[in-house]
N, C-alpha and C. Protein backbone atom coordinates (compact mmCIF):
# COMPACT_ATOMS: atom_id res chain seq x y z
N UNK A 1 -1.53 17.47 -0.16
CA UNK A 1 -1.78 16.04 -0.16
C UNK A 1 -3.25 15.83 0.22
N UNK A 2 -3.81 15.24 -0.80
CA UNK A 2 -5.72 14.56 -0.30
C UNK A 2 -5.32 13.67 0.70
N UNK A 3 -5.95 14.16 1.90
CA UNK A 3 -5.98 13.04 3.07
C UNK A 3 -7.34 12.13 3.42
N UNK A 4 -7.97 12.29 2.35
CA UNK A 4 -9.44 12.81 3.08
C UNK A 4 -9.80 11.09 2.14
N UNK A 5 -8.59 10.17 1.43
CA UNK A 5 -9.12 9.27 1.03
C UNK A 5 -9.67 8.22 1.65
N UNK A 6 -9.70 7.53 1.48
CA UNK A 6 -9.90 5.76 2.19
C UNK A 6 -8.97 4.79 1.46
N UNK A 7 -8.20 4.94 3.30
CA UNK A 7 -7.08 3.83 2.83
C UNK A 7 -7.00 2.54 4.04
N UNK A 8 -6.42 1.52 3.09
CA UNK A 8 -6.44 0.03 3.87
C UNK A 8 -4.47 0.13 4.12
N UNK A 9 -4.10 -0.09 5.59
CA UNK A 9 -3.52 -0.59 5.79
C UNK A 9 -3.44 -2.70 6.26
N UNK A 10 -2.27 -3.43 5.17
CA UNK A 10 -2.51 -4.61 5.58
C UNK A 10 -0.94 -5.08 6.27
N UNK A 11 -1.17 -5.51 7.33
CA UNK A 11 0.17 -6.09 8.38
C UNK A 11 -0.31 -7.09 8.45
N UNK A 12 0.26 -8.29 9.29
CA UNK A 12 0.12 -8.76 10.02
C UNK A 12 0.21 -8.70 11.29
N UNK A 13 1.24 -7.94 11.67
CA UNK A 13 1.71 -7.18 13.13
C UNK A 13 0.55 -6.34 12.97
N UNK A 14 0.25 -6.77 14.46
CA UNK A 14 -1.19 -5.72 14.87
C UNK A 14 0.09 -4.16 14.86
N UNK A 15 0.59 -4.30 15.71
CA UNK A 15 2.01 -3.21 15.81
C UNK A 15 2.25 -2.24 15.05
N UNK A 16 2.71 -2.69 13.84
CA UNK A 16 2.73 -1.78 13.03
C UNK A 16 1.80 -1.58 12.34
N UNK A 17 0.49 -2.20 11.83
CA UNK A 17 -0.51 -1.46 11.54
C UNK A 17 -1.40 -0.02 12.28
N UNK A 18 -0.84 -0.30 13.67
CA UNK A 18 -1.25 0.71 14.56
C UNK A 18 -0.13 1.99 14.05
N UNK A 19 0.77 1.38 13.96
CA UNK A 19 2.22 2.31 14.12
C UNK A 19 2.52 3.19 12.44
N UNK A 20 1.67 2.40 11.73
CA UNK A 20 1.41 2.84 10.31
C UNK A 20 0.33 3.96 10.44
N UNK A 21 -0.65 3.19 11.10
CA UNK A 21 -1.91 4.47 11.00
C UNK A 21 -1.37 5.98 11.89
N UNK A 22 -1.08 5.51 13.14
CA UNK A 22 -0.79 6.82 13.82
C UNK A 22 0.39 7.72 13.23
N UNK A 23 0.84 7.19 12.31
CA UNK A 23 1.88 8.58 11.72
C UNK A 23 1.24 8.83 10.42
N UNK A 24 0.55 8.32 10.01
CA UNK A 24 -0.16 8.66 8.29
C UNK A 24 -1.59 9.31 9.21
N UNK A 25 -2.15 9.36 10.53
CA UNK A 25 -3.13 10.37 11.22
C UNK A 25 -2.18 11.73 11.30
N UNK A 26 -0.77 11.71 11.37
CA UNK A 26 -0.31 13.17 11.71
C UNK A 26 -0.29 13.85 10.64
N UNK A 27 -0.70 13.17 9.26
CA UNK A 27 -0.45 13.47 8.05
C UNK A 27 -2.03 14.27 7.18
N UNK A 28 -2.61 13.88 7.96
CA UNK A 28 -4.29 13.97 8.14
C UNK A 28 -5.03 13.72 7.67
N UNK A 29 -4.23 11.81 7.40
CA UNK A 29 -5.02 11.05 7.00
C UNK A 29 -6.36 10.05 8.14
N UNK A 30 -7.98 10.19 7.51
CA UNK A 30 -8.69 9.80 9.19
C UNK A 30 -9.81 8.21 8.63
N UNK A 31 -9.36 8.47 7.37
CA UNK A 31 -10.21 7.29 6.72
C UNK A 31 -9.72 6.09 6.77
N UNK A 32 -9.09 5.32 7.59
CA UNK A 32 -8.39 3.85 8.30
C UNK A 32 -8.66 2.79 8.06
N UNK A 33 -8.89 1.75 7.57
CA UNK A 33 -8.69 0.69 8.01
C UNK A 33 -7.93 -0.61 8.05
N UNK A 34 -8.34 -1.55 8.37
CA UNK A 34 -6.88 -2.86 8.66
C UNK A 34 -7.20 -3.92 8.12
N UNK A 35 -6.69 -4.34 7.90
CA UNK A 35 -6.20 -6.03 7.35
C UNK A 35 -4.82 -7.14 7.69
N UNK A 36 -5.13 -8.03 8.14
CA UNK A 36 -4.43 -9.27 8.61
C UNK A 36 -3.76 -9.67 8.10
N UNK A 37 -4.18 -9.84 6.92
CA UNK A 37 -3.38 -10.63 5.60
C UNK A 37 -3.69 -9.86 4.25
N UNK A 38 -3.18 -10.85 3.31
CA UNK A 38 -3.68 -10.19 1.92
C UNK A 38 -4.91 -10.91 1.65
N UNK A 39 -5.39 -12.08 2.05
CA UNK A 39 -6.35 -12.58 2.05
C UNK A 39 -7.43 -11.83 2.44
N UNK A 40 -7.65 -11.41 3.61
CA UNK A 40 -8.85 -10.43 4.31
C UNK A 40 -8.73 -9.16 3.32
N UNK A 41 -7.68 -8.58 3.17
CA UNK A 41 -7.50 -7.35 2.04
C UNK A 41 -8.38 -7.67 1.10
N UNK A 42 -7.90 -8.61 0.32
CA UNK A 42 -8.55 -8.83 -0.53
C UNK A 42 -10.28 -9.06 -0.97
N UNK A 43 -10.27 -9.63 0.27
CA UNK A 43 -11.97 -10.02 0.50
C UNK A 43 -12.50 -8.19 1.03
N UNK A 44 -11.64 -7.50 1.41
CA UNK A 44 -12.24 -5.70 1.68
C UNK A 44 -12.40 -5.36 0.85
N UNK A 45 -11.30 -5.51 0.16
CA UNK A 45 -11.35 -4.66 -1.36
C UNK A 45 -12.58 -5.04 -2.36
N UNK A 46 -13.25 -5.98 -2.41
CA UNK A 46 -14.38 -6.60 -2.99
C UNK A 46 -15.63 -5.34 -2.95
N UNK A 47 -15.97 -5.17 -1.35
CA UNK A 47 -16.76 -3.98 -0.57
C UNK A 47 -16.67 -2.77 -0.76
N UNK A 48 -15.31 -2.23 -0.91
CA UNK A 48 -15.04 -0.72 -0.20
C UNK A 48 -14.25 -0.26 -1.26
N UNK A 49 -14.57 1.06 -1.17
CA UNK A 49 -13.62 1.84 -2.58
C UNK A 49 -12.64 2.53 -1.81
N UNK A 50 -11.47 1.83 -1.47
CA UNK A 50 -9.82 2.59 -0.77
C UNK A 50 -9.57 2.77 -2.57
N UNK A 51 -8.88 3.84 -1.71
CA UNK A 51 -8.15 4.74 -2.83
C UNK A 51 -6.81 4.25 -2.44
N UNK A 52 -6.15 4.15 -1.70
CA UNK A 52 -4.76 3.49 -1.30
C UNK A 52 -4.30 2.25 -0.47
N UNK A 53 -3.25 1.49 -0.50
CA UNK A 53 -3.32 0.72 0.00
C UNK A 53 -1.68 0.39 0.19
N UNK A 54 -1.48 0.62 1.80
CA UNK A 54 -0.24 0.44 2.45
C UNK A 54 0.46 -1.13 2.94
N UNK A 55 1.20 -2.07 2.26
CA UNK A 55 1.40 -3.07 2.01
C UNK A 55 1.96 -3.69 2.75
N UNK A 56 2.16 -4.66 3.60
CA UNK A 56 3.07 -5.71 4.19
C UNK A 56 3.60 -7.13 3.32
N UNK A 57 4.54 -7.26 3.13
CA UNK A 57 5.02 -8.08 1.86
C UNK A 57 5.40 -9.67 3.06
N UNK A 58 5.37 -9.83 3.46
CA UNK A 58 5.28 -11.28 4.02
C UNK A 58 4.16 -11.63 5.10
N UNK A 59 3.73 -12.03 4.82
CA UNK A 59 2.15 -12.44 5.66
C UNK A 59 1.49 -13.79 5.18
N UNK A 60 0.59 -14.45 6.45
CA UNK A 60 0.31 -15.61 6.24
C UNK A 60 -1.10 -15.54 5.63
N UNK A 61 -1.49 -16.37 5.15
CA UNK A 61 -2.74 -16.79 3.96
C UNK A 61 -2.59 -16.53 2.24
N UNK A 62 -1.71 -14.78 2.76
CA UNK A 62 -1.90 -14.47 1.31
C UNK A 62 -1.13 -13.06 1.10
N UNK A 63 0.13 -13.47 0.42
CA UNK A 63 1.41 -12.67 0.73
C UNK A 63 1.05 -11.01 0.24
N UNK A 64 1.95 -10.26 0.55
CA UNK A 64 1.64 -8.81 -0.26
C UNK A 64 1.59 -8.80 -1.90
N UNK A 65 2.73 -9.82 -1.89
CA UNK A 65 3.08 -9.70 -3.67
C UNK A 65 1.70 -10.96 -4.05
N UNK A 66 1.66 -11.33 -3.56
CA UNK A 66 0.38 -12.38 -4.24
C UNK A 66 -1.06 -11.15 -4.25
N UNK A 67 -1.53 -10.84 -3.19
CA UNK A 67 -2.19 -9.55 -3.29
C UNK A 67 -2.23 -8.65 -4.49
N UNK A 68 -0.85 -8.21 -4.55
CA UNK A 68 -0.69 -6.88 -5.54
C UNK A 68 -1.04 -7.48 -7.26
N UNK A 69 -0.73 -8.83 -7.07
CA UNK A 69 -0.70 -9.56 -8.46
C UNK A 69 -2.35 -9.83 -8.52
N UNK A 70 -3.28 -10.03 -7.71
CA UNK A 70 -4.64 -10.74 -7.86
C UNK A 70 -5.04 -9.07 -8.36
N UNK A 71 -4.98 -7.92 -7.39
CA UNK A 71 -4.89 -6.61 -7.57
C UNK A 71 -4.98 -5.75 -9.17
N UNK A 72 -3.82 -6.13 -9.57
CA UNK A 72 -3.20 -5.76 -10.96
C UNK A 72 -3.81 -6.82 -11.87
N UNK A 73 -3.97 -7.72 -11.70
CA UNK A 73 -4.72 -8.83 -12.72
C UNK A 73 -6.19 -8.88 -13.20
N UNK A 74 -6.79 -7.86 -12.03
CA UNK A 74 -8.41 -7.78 -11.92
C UNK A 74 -8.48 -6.91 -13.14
N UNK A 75 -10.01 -6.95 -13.10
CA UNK A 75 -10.82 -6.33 -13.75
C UNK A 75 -11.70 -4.88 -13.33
N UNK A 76 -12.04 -5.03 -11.96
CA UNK A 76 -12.44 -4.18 -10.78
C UNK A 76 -11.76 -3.01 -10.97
N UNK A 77 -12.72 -2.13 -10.24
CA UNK A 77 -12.23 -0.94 -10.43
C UNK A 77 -11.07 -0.24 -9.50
N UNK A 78 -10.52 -1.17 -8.76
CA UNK A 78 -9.47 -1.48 -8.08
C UNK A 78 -8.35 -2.03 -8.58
N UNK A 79 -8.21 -1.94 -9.75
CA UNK A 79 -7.32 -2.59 -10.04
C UNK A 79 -5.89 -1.57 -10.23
N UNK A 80 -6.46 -0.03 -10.44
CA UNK A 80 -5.51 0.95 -10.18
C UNK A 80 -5.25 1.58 -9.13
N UNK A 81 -5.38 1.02 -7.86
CA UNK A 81 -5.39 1.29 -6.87
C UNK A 81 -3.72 2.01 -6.68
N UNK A 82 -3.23 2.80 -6.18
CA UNK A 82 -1.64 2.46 -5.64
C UNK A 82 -1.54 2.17 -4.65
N UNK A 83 -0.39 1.32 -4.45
CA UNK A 83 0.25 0.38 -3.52
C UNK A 83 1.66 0.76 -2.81
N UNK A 84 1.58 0.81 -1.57
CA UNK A 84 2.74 1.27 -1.30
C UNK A 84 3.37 0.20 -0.44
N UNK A 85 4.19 -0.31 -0.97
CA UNK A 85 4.73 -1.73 0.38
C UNK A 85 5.69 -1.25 0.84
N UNK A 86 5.61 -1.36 2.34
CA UNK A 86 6.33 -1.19 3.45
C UNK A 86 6.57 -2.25 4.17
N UNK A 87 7.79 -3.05 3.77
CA UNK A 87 8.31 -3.93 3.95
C UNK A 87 9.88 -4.32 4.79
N UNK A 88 10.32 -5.53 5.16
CA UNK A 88 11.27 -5.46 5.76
C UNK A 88 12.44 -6.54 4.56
N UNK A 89 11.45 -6.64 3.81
CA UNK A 89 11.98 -7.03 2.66
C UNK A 89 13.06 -6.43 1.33
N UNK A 90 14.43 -6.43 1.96
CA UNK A 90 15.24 -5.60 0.93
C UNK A 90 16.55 -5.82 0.27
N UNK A 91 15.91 -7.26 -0.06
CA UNK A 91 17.16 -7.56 -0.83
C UNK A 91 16.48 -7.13 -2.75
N UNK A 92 17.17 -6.96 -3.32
CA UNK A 92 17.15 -6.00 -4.64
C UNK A 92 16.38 -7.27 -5.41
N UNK A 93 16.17 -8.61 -5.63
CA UNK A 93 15.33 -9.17 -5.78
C UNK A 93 13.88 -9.29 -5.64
N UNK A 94 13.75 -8.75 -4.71
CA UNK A 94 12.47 -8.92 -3.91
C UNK A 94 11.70 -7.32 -4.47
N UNK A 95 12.47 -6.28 -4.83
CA UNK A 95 12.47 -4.96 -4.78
C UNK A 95 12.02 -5.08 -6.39
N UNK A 96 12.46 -5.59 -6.82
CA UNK A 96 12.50 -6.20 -8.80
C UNK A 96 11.45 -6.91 -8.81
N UNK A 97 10.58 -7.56 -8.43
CA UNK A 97 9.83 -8.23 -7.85
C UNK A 97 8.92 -7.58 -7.97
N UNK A 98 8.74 -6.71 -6.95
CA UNK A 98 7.66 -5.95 -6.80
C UNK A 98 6.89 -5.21 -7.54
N UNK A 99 8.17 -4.23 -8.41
CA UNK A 99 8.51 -3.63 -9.58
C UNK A 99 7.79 -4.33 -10.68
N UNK A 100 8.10 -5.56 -10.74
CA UNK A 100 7.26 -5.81 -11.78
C UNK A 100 6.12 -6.36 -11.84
N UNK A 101 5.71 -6.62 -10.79
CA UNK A 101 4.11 -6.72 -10.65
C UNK A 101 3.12 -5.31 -10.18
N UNK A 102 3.85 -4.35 -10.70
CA UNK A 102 3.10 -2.97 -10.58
C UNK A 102 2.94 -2.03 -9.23
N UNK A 103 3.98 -2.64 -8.28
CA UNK A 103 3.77 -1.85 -7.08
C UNK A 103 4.38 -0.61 -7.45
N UNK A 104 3.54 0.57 -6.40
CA UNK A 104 3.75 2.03 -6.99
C UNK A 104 5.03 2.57 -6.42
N UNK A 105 5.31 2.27 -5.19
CA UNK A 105 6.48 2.91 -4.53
C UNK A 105 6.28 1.71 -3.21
N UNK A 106 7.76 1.72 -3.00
CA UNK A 106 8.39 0.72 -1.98
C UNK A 106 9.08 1.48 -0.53
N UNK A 107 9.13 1.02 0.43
CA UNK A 107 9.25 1.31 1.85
C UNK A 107 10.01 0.44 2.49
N UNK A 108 11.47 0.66 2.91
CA UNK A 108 11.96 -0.90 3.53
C UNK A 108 12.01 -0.44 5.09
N UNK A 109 11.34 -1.32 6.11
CA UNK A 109 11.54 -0.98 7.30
C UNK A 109 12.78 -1.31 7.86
N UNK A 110 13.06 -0.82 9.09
CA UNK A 110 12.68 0.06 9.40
C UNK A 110 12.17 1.60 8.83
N UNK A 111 11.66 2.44 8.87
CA UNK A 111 11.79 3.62 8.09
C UNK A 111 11.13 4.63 8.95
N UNK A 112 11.35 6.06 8.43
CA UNK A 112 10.87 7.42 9.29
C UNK A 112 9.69 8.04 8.61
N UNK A 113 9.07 8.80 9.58
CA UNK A 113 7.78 8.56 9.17
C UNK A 113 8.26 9.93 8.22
N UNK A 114 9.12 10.52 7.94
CA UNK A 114 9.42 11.39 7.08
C UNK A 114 9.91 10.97 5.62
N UNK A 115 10.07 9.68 5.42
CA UNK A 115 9.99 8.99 4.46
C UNK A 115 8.65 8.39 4.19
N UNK A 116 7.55 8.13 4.31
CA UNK A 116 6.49 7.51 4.54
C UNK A 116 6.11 8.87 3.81
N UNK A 117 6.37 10.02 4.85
CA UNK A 117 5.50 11.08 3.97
C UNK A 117 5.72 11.71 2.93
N UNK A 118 7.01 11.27 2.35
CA UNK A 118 7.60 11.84 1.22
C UNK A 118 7.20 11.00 -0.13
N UNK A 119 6.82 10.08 0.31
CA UNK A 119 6.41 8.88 -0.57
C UNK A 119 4.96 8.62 -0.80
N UNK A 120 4.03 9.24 0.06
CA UNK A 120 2.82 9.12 0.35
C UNK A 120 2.48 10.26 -0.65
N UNK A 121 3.04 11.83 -0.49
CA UNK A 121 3.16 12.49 -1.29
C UNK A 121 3.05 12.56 -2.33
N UNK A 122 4.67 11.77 -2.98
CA UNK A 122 5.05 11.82 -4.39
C UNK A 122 3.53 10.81 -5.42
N UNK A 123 3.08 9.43 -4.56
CA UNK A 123 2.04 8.50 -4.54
C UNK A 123 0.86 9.33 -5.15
N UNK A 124 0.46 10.39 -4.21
CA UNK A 124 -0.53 10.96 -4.03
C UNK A 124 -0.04 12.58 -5.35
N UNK A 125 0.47 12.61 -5.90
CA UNK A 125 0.78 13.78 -6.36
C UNK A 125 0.90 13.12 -8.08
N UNK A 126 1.51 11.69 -8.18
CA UNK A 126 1.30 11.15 -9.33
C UNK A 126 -0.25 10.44 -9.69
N UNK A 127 -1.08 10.50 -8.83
CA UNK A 127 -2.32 9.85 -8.97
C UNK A 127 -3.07 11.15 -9.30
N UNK A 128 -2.99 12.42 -8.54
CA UNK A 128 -3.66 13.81 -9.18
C UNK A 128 -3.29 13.79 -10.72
N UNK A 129 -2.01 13.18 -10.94
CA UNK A 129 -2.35 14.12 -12.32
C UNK A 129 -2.38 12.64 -13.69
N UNK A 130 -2.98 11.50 -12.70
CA UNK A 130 -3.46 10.43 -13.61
C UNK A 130 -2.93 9.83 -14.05
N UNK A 131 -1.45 9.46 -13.33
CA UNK A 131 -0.36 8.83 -13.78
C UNK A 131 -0.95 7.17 -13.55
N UNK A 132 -0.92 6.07 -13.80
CA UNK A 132 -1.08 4.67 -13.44
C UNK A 132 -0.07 4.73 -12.05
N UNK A 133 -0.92 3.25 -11.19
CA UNK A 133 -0.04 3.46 -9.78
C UNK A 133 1.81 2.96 -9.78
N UNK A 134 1.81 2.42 -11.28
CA UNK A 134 2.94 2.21 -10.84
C UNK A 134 4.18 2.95 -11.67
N UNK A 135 3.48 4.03 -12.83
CA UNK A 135 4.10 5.10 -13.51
C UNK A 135 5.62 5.66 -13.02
N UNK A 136 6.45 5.69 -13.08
CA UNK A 136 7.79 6.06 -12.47
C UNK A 136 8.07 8.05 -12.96
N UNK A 137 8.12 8.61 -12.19
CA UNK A 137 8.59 10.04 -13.23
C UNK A 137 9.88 9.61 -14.09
């Protein structure tokens, strides 16, 4: 697994953005940073070339799925970013949802960070070989 990218985690919970980074650090990932909303995300992503981006799907200013859609709609060279939402969001609607606005792989919290890494993986293993972020095997 390339750890060595630059990735944006966005929460709103300071909490689990901490609680996101310190188990994706055991993974040896060291390139970090945070976002509030999808709003501030969004205004990062303008700046900085993340290669990934770990999702919170309900947040105030500017939701995950509104994010992933401004994301996927661009022109930027971000626009193939993959997306991984880790959400507490799991009703099969919301999951369809996501799905079709191009998110790469989904996370319903609670979850173990042994799922996180299995997914971070598979994420990171379909982007080596140039799959689009939201390509399904």
């Amino acid at each position: 697994m390339n750890s060595a990218i630059p990735v944006l985690i966005v929460d709103d919970y300071p909490t689990m953005r901490h609680t996101i980074a310190d188990v994706i650090r055991k993974f040896g990932f060291s390139k970090i940073s945070f976002a509030e909303d999808g709003q501030m995300a969004w205004e990062m992503l303008q700046d900085h070339p993340f290669e990934l981006l770990l999702l919170d799907w309900s947040m105030p200013r500017m939701t995950g799925l509104e994010l992933l859609q401004r994301i996927r709609a661009s022109e930027r060279e971000f626009a193939d970013i993959p997306v991984l939402a880790i959400t507490a969001e799991a009703e099969e609607r919301s999951i369809i949802e996501a799905v079709r606005h191009g998110v790469t792989d989904y996370i319903v919290k609670p979850f173990t960070p042994d799922t996180l890494e299995r997914k971070l993986k598979d994420i990171l293993a379909r982007r080596a070989k140039g799959l689009s972020p939201a390509a399904k095997r």
